[in-house]
Protein backbone atom coordinates (compact mmCIF):
# COMPACT_ATOMS: atom_id res chain seq x y z
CA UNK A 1 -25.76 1.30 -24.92
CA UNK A 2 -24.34 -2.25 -24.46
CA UNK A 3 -20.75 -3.41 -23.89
CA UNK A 4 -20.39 -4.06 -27.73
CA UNK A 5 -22.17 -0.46 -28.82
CA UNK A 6 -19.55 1.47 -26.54
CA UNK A 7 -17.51 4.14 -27.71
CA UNK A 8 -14.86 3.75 -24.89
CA UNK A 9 -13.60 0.12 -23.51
CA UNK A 10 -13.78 0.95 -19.67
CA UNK A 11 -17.02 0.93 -20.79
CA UNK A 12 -17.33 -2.31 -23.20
CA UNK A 13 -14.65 -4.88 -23.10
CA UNK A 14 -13.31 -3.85 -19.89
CA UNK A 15 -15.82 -2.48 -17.83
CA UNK A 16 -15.65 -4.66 -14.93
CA UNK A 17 -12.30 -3.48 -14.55
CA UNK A 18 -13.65 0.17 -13.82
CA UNK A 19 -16.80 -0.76 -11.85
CA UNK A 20 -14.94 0.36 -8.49
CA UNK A 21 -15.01 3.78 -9.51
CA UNK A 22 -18.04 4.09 -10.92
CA UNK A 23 -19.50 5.18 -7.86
CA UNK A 24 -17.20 8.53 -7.62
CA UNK A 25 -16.40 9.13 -10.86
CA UNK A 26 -18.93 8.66 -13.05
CA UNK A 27 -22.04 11.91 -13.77
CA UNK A 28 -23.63 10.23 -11.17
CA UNK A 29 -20.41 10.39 -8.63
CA UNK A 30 -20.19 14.22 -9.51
CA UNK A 31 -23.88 15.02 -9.02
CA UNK A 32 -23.64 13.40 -5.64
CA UNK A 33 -20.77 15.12 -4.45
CA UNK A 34 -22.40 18.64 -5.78
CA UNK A 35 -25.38 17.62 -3.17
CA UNK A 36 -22.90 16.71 -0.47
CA UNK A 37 -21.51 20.24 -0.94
CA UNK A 38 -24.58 21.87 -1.30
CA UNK A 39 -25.73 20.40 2.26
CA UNK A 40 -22.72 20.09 4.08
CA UNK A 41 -22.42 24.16 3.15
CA UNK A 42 -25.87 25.26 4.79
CA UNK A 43 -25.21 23.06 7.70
CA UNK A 44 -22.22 25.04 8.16
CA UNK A 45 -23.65 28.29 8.09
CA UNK A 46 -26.57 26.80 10.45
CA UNK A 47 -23.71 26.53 13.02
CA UNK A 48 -22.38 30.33 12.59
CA UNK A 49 -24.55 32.03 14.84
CA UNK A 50 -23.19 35.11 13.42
CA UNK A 51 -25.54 34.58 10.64
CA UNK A 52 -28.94 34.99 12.16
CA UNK A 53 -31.62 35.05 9.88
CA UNK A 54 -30.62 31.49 9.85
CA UNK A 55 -31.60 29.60 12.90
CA UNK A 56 -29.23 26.40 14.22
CA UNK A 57 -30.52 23.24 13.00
CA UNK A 58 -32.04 20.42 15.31
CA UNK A 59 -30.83 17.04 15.05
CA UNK A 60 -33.69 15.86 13.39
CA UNK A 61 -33.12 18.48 10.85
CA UNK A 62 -29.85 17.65 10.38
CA UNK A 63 -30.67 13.69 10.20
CA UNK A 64 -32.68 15.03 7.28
CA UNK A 65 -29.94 16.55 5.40
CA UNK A 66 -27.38 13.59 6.36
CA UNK A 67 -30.09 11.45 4.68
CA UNK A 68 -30.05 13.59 1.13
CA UNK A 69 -26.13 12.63 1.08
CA UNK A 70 -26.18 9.42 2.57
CA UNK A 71 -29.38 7.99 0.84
CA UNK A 72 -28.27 9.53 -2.33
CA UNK A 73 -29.37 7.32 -5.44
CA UNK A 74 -29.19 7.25 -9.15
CA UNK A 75 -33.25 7.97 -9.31
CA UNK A 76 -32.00 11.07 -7.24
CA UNK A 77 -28.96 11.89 -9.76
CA UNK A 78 -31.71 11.44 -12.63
CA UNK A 79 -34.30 13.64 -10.93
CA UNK A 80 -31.61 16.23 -11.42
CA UNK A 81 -30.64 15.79 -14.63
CA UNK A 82 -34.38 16.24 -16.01
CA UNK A 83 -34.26 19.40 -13.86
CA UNK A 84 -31.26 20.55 -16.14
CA UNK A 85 -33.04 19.51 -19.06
CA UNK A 86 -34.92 22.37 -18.06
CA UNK A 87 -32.61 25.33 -16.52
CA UNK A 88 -29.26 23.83 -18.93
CA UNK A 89 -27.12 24.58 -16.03
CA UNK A 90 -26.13 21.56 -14.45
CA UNK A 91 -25.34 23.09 -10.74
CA UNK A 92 -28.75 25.27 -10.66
CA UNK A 93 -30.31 21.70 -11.10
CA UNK A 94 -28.33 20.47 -7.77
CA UNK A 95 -30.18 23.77 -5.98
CA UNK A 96 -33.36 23.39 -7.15
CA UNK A 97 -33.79 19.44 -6.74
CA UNK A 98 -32.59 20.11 -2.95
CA UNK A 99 -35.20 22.65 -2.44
CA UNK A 100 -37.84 20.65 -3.73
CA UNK A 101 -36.93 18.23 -1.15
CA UNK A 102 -37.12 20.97 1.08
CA UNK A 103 -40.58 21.73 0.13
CA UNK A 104 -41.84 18.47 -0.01
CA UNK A 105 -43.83 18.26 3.16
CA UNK A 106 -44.26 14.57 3.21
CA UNK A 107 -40.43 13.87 2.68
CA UNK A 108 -39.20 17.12 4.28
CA UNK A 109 -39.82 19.35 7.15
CA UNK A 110 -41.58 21.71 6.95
CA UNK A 111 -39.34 24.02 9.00
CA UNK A 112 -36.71 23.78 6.42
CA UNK A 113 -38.63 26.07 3.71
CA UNK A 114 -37.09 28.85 6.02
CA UNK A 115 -33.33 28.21 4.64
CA UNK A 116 -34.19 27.50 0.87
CA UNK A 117 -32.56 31.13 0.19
CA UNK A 118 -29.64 29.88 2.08
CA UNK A 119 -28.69 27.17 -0.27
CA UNK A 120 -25.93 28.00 -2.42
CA UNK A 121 -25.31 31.23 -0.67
CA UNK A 122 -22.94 33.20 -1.51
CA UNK A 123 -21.72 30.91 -3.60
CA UNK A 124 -20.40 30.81 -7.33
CA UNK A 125 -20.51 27.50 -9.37
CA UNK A 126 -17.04 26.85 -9.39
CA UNK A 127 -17.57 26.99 -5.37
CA UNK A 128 -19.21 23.94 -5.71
CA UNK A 129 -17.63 22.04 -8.62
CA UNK A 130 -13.95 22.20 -7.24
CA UNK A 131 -15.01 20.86 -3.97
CA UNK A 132 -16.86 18.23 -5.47
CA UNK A 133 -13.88 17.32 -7.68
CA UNK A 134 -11.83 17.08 -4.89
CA UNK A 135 -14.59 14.69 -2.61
CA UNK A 136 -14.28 12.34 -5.97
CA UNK A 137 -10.49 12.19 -5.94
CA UNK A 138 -10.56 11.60 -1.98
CA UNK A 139 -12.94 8.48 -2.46
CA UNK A 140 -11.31 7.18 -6.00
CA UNK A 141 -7.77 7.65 -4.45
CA UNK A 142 -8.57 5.27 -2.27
CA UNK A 143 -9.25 2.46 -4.63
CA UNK A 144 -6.63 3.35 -6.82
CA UNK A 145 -3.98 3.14 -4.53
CA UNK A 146 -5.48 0.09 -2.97
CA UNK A 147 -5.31 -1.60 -6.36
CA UNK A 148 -1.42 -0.18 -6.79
CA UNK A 149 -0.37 -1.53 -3.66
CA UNK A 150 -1.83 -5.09 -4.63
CA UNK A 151 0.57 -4.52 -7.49
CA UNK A 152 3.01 -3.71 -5.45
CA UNK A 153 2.71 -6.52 -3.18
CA UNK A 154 2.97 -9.49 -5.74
CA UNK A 155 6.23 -8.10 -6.81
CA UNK A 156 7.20 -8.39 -3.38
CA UNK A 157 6.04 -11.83 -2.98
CA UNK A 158 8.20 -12.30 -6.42
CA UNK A 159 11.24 -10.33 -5.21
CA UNK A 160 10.96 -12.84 -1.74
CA UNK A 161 9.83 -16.15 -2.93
CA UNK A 162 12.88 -15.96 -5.41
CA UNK A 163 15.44 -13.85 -3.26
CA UNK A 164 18.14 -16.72 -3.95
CA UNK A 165 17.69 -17.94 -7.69
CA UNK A 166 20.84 -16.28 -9.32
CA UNK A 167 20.35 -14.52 -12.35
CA UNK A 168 22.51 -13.12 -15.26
CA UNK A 169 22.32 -9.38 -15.08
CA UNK A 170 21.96 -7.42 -19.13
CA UNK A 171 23.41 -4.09 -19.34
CA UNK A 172 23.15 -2.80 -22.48
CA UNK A 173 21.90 -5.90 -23.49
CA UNK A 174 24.90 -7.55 -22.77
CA UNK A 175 26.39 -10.02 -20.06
CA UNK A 176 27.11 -8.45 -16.88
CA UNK A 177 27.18 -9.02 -13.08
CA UNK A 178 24.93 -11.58 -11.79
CA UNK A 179 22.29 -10.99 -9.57
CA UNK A 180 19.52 -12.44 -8.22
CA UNK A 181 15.82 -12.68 -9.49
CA UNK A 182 14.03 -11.31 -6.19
CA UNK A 183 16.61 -8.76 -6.36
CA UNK A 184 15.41 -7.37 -9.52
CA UNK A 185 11.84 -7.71 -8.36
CA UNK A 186 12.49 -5.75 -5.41
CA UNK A 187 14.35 -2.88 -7.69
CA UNK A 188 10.87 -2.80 -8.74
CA UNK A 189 8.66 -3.10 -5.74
CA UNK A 190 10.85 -0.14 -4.02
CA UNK A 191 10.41 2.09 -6.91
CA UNK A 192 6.42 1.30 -6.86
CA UNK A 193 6.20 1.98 -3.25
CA UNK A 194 7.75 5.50 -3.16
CA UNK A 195 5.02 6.44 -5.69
CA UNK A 196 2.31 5.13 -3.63
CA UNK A 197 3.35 7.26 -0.22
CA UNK A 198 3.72 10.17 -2.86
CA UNK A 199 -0.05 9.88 -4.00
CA UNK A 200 -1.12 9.55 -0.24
CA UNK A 201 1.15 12.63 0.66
CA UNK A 202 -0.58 15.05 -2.28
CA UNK A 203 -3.02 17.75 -0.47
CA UNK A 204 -6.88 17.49 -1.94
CA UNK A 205 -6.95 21.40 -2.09
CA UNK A 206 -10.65 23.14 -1.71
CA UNK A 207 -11.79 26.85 -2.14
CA UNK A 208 -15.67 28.44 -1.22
CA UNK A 209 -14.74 31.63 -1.67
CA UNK A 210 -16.59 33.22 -4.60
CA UNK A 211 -16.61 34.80 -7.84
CA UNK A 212 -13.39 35.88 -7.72
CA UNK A 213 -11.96 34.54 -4.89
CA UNK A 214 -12.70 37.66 -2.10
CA UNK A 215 -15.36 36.76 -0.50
CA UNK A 216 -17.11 39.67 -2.13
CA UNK A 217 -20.93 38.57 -2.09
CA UNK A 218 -20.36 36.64 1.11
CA UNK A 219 -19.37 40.39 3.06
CA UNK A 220 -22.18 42.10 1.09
CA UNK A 221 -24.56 40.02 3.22
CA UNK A 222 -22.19 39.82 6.59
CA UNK A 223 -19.80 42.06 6.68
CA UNK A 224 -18.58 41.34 10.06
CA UNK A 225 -18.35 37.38 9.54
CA UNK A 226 -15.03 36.42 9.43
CA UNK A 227 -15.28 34.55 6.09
CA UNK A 228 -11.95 32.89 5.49
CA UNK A 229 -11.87 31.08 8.72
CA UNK A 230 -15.48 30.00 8.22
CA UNK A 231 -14.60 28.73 4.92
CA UNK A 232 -11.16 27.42 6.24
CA UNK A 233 -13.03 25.35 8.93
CA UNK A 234 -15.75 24.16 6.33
CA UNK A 235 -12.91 22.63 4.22
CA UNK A 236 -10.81 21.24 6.64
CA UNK A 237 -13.22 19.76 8.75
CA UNK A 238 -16.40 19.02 7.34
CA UNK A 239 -15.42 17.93 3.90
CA UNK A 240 -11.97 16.87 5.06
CA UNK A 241 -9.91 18.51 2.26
CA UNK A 242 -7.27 21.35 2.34
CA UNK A 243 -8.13 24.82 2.29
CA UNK A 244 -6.46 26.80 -0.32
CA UNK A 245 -6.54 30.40 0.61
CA UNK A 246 -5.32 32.05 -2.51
CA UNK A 247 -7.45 31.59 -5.40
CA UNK A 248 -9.17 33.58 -8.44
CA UNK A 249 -12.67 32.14 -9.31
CA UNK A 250 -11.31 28.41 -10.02
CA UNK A 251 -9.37 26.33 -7.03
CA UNK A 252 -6.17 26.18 -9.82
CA UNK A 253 -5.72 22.59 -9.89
CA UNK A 254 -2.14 22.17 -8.85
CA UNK A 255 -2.63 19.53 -7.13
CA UNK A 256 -4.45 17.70 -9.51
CA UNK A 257 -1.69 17.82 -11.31
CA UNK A 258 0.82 16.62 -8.92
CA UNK A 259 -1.59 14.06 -8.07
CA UNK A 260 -1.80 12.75 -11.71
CA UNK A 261 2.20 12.92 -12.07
CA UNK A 262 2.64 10.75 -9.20
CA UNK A 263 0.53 8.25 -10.75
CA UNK A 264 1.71 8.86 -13.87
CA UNK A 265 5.30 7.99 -12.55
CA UNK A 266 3.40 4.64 -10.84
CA UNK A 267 2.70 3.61 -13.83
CA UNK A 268 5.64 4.42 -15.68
CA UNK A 269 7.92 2.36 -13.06
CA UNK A 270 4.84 -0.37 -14.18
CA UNK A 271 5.37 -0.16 -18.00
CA UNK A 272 9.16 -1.25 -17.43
CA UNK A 273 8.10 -3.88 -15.14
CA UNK A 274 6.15 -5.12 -17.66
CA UNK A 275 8.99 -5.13 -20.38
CA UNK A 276 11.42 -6.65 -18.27
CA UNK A 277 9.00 -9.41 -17.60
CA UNK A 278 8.12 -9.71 -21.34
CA UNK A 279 11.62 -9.88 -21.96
CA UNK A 280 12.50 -12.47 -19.20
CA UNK A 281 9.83 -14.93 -21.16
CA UNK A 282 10.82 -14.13 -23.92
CA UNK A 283 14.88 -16.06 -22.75
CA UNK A 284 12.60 -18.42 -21.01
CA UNK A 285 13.00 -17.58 -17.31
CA UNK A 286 9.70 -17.89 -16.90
CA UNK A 287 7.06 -20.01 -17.99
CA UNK A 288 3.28 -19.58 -18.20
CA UNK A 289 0.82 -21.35 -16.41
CA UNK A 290 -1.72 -22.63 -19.45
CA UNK A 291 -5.62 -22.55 -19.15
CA UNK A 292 -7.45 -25.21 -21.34
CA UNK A 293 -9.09 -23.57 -24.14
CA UNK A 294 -7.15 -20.70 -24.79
CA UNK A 295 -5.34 -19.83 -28.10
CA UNK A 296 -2.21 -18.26 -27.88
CA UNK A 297 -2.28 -17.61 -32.00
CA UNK A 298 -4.61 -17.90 -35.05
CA UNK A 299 -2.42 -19.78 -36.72
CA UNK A 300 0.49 -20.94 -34.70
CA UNK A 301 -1.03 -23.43 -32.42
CA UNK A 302 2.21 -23.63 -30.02
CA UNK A 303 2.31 -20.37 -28.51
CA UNK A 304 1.64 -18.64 -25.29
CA UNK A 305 2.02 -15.07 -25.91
CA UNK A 306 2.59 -12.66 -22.75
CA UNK A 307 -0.52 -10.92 -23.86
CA UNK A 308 -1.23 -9.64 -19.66
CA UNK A 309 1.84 -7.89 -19.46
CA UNK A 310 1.37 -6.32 -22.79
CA UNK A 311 -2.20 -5.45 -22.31
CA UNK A 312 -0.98 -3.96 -19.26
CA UNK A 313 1.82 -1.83 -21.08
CA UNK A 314 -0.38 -0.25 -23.76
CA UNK A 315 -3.43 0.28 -20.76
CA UNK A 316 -1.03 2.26 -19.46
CA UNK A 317 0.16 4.18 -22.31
CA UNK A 318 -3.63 5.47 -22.95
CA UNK A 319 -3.64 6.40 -19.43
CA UNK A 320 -0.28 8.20 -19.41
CA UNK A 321 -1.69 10.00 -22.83
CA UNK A 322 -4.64 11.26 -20.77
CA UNK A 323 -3.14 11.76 -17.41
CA UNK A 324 -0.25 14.34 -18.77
CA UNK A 325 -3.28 16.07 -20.84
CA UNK A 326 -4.99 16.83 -17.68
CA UNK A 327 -1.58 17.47 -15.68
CA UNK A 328 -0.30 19.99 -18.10
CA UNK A 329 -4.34 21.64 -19.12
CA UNK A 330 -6.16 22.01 -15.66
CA UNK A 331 -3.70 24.18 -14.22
CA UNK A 332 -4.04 26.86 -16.69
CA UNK A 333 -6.89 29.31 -16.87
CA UNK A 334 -7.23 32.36 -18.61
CA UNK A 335 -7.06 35.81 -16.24
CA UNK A 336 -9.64 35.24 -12.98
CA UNK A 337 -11.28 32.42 -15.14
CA UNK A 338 -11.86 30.48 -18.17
CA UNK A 339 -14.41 27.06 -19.18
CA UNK A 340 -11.52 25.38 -21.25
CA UNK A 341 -11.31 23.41 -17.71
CA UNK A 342 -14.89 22.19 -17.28
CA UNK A 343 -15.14 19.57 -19.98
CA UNK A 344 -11.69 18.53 -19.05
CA UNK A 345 -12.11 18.02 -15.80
CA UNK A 346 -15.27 15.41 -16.68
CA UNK A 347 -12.66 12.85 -17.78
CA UNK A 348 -10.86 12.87 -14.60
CA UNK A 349 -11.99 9.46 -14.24
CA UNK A 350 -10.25 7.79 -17.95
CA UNK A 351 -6.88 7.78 -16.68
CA UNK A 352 -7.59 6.45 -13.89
CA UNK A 353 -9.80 3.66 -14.95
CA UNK A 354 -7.43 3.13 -17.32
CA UNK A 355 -4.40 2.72 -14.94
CA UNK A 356 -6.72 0.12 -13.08
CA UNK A 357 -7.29 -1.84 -16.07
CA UNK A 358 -3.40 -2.22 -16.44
CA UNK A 359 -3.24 -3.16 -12.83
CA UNK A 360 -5.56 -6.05 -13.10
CA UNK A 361 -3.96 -6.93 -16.21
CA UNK A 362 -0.64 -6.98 -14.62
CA UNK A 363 -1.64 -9.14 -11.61
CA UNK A 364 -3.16 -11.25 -13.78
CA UNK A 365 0.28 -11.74 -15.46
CA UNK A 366 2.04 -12.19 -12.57
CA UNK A 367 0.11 -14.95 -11.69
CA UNK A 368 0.57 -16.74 -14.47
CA UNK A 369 4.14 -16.68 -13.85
CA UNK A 370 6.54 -20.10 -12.71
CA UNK A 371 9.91 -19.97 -12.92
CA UNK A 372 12.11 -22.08 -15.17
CA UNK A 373 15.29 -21.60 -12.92
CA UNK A 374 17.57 -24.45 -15.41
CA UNK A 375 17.21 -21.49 -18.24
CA UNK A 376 18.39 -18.96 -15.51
CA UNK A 377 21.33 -21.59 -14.21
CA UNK A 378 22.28 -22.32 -17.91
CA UNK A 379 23.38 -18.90 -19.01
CA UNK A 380 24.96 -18.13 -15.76
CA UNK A 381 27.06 -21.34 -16.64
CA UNK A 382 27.29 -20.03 -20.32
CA UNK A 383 28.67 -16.74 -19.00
CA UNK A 384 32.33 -17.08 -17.31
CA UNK A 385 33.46 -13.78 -18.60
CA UNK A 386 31.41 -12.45 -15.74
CA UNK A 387 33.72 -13.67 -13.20
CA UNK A 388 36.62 -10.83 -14.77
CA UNK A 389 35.00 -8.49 -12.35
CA UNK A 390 36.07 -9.74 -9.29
CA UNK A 391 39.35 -11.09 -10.37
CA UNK A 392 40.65 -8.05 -11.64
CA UNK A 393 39.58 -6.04 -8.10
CA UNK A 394 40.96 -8.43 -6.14
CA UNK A 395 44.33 -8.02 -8.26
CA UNK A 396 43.54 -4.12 -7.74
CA UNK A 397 43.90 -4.82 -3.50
CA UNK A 398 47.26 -6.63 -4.15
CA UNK A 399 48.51 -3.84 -6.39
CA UNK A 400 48.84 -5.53 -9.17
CA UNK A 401 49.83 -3.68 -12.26
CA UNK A 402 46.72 -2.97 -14.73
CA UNK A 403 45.09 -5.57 -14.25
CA UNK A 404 41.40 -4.07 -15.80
CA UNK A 405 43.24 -4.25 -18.79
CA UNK A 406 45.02 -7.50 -18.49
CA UNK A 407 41.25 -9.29 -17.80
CA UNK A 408 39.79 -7.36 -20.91
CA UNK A 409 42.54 -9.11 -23.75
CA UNK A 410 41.70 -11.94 -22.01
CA UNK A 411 37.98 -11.80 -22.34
CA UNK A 412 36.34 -9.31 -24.12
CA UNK A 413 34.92 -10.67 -27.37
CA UNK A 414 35.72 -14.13 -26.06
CA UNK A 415 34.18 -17.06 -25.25
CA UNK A 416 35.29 -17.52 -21.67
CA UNK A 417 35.65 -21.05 -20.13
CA UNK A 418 35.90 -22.44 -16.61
CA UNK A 419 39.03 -24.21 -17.36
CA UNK A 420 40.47 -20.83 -19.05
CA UNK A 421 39.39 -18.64 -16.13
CA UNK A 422 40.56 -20.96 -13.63
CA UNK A 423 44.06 -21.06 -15.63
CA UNK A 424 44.52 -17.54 -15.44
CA UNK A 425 43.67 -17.56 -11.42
CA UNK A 426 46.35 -19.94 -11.25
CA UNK A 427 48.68 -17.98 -13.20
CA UNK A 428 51.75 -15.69 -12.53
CA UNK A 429 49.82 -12.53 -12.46
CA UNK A 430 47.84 -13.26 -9.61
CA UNK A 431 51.23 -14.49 -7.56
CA UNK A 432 51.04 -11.76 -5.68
CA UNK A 433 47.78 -12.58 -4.05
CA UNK A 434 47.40 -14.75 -1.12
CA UNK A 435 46.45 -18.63 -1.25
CA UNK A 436 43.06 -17.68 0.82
CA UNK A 437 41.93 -15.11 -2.09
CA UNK A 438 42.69 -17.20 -4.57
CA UNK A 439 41.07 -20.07 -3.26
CA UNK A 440 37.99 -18.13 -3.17
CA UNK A 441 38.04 -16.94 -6.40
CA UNK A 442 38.63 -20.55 -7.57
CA UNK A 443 35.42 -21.31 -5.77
CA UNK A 444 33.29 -18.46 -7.77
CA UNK A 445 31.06 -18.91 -9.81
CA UNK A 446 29.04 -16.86 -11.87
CA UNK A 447 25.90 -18.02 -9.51
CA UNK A 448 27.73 -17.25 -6.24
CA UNK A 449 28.84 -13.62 -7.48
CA UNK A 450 25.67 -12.39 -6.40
CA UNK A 451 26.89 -10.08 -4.04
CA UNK A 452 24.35 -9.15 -0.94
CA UNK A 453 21.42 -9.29 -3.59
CA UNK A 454 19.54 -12.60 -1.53
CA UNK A 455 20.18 -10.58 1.42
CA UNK A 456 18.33 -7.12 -0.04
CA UNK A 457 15.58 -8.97 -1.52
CA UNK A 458 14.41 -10.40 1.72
CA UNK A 459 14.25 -7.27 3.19
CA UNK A 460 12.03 -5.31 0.95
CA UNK A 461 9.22 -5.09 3.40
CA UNK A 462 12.05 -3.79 5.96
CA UNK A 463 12.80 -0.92 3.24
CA UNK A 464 8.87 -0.18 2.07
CA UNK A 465 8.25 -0.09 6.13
CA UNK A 466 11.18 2.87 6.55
CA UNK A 467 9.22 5.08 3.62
């Protein structure tokens, strides 16, 4: 297979985009964390001297086993595929290559042939697969939010570098209260942020606790080992996850779930970004910084399309397609347990890669971006009829008799001037405000009716720091 044979894009045309999880999860990422498991588990039961025929390890035999996990490689991860060529059970395969290294004098120690019965004890495949699952979301998590909060953080920069540039507001896509261009950035950046202490706050839930979830086979060995605080402490502290103590066979997959709504919701917040940006080139607030040599259309040799934001926008519409799949699918499983999960679960990594994708695509947008701030000044100029707002609620602190409705015949449907808006501040129905008011509203303009937007677009770090 070559980039241009692929079936998939985060494997062809935008692989490079997706090499950061490769490591975790890819087949290789999931056979690894099956071995780290697989080790980490008979190291544990080493330590429970309530086990006996199983003697504490030394800490050259445990330098050993660190080395399985640590030196882990993809001639490793291939020796145990051809061993499931062989057995067509892909966890057996993680068992038997790790007592062949056991066995293998040369490599091994000899001492260690003593404990090949004690790998996988007691344990069901599902045992190992959830854990490992969960090890692969607790190392890919990592780079994915990393990547998000680069996202996040050029927004910022936006939301601060233009805190000041007053802009027309659009609601319902027509003229409305001005505000500022960082403002609106920082809507964004806000919104982006809460998601990413969400993702960091969702538990990476574990189980070890059988066929069923009782701890049946482990008490038909050791009945007097207190098994759910051995596998409580296994969880917590060796693999660093959270123990789940309720289970049937499968570790249910809730928090998958919630883990793949949060970033779901990420990259929802993302997909408007994108169309208000598209939209805001599209009225020319901003230009694009050109590169020599690129071709904006086949046959229209004057345009520069805002293909990063929409590559972005449908990136993450495959990855929203996948994500919810997975959300709504893992968490169901038929009575004590069902294998409608297993294949799902080995596309855990397409949304995600996905998702990244977008977020390069995104930042590379963003970057692109310089603002054409005469545009934004122009139809803040063009839009007097703004300025109703605040003359009208200053008439409402003088009492002055409906005056909502004596600012609407005057300007809805209208083309508003300066002169005319100025004429009707000078007027007899403002006589009953005082010469300090209306001097100030003489003074608006629709780029100084901003309100305190400068003011809360500087302090978006302040605000991200409090979540």
């Amino acid at each position: 297979m070559t980039p241009l044979t692929a079936l998939s894009p985060i494997d062809g045309r935008y692989a490079s985009k997706a090499d950061s999880l490769r490591p975790y999860l890819s087949e290789f990422g999931l056979i690894k964390a099956r071995v780290t498991v697989e080790i980490r588990w008979l190291q544990s039961l080493a330590d429970n001297s309530a086990i006996g025929e199983l003697a504490a390890f030394d800490d050259q035999t445990n330098a050993f086993l660190n080395a399985i996990v640590d030196d882990f490689s993809e001639a490793d991860a291939q020796a145990i595929k051809d061993i499931e060529a062989t057995t067509n059970h892909d966890v057996k395969a993680v068992e038997y290559f790790i007592k062949d290294r056991f066995r293998d004098k040369q490599r091994g120690q000899a001492a260690l042939e003593d404990s090949l019965e004690f790998i996988h004890f007691a344990c069901t495949s599902e045992d190992i697969n959830n854990l490992s699952y969960a090890l692969m979301l607790k190392d890919s998590r990592e780079i994915v939010v990393a990547k998000m909060q680069q996202v996040t953080d050029s927004i910022v920069d936006l939301a601060i570098t233009h805190a000041d540039q007053p802009m027309l507001s659009r609601t319902h896509g027509q003229t409305a209260s001005p505000t500022t261009l960082g403002k609106e950035m920082a809507n964004v950046a806000y919104r982006l942020a809460r998601q990413i202490k969400q993702i960091n706050q969702v538990e990476l839930l574990g189980k070890i606790n059988g066929a069923v979830g009782n701890y049946n086979a482990h008490f038909s060995a050791y009945p007097d080992v207190d098994w759910q605080t051995h596998a409580e402490q296994f969880i917590n502290e060796r693999l660093e996850l959270a123990f789940n103590p309720y289970t049937t066979q499968i570790e249910p997959h809730d928090y998958i779930a919630e883990l793949f709504d949060v970033v779901r919701r990420f990259n929802t917040i993302l997909i408007d970004f994108n169309r208000d940006i598209w939209q805001y080139i599209s009225l020319g607030y901003f230009k694009q910084r050109l590169k020599d040599g690129e071709v904006g259309s086949s046959t229209m040799p004057h345009k520069v399309n805002p293909i990063d934001f929409e590559n972005s926008e449908g990136n993450l519409g495959v990855a929203n397609a996948m994500l919810a799949h997975l959300g709504e699918k893992l968490p169901i499983s038929r009575m004590q347990r069902d294998l409608s999960d297993s294949t799902v679960l080995r596309n855990i990594g397409v949304g995600l890669a996905q998702s990244m994708i977008a977020f390069d695509a995104c930042l590379k947008g963003v970057g692109k971006l310089e603002l054409n701030a005469q545009r934004l000044n122009d139809d803040l100029n063009n839009a007097q009829e703004v300025l109703a707002e605040p003359i009208q609620t200053v008439m409402r602190r003088y009492r002055v008799e409906n005056p909502y409705e004596k600012l609407k015949a005057l300007t809805r449907g209208n083309a508003m001037t300066r002169e005319a808006m100025l004429t009707f501040v000078e007027s007899d129905e403002l006589s009953a405000v005082s010469d300090a008011d209306k001097a100030r509203l003489r003074d608006m303009t629709p780029a100084t009716y901003i309100g305190n937007a400068t003011e809360q677009a500087l302090t978006i770090k302040d605000w991200i720091a409090k979540l």
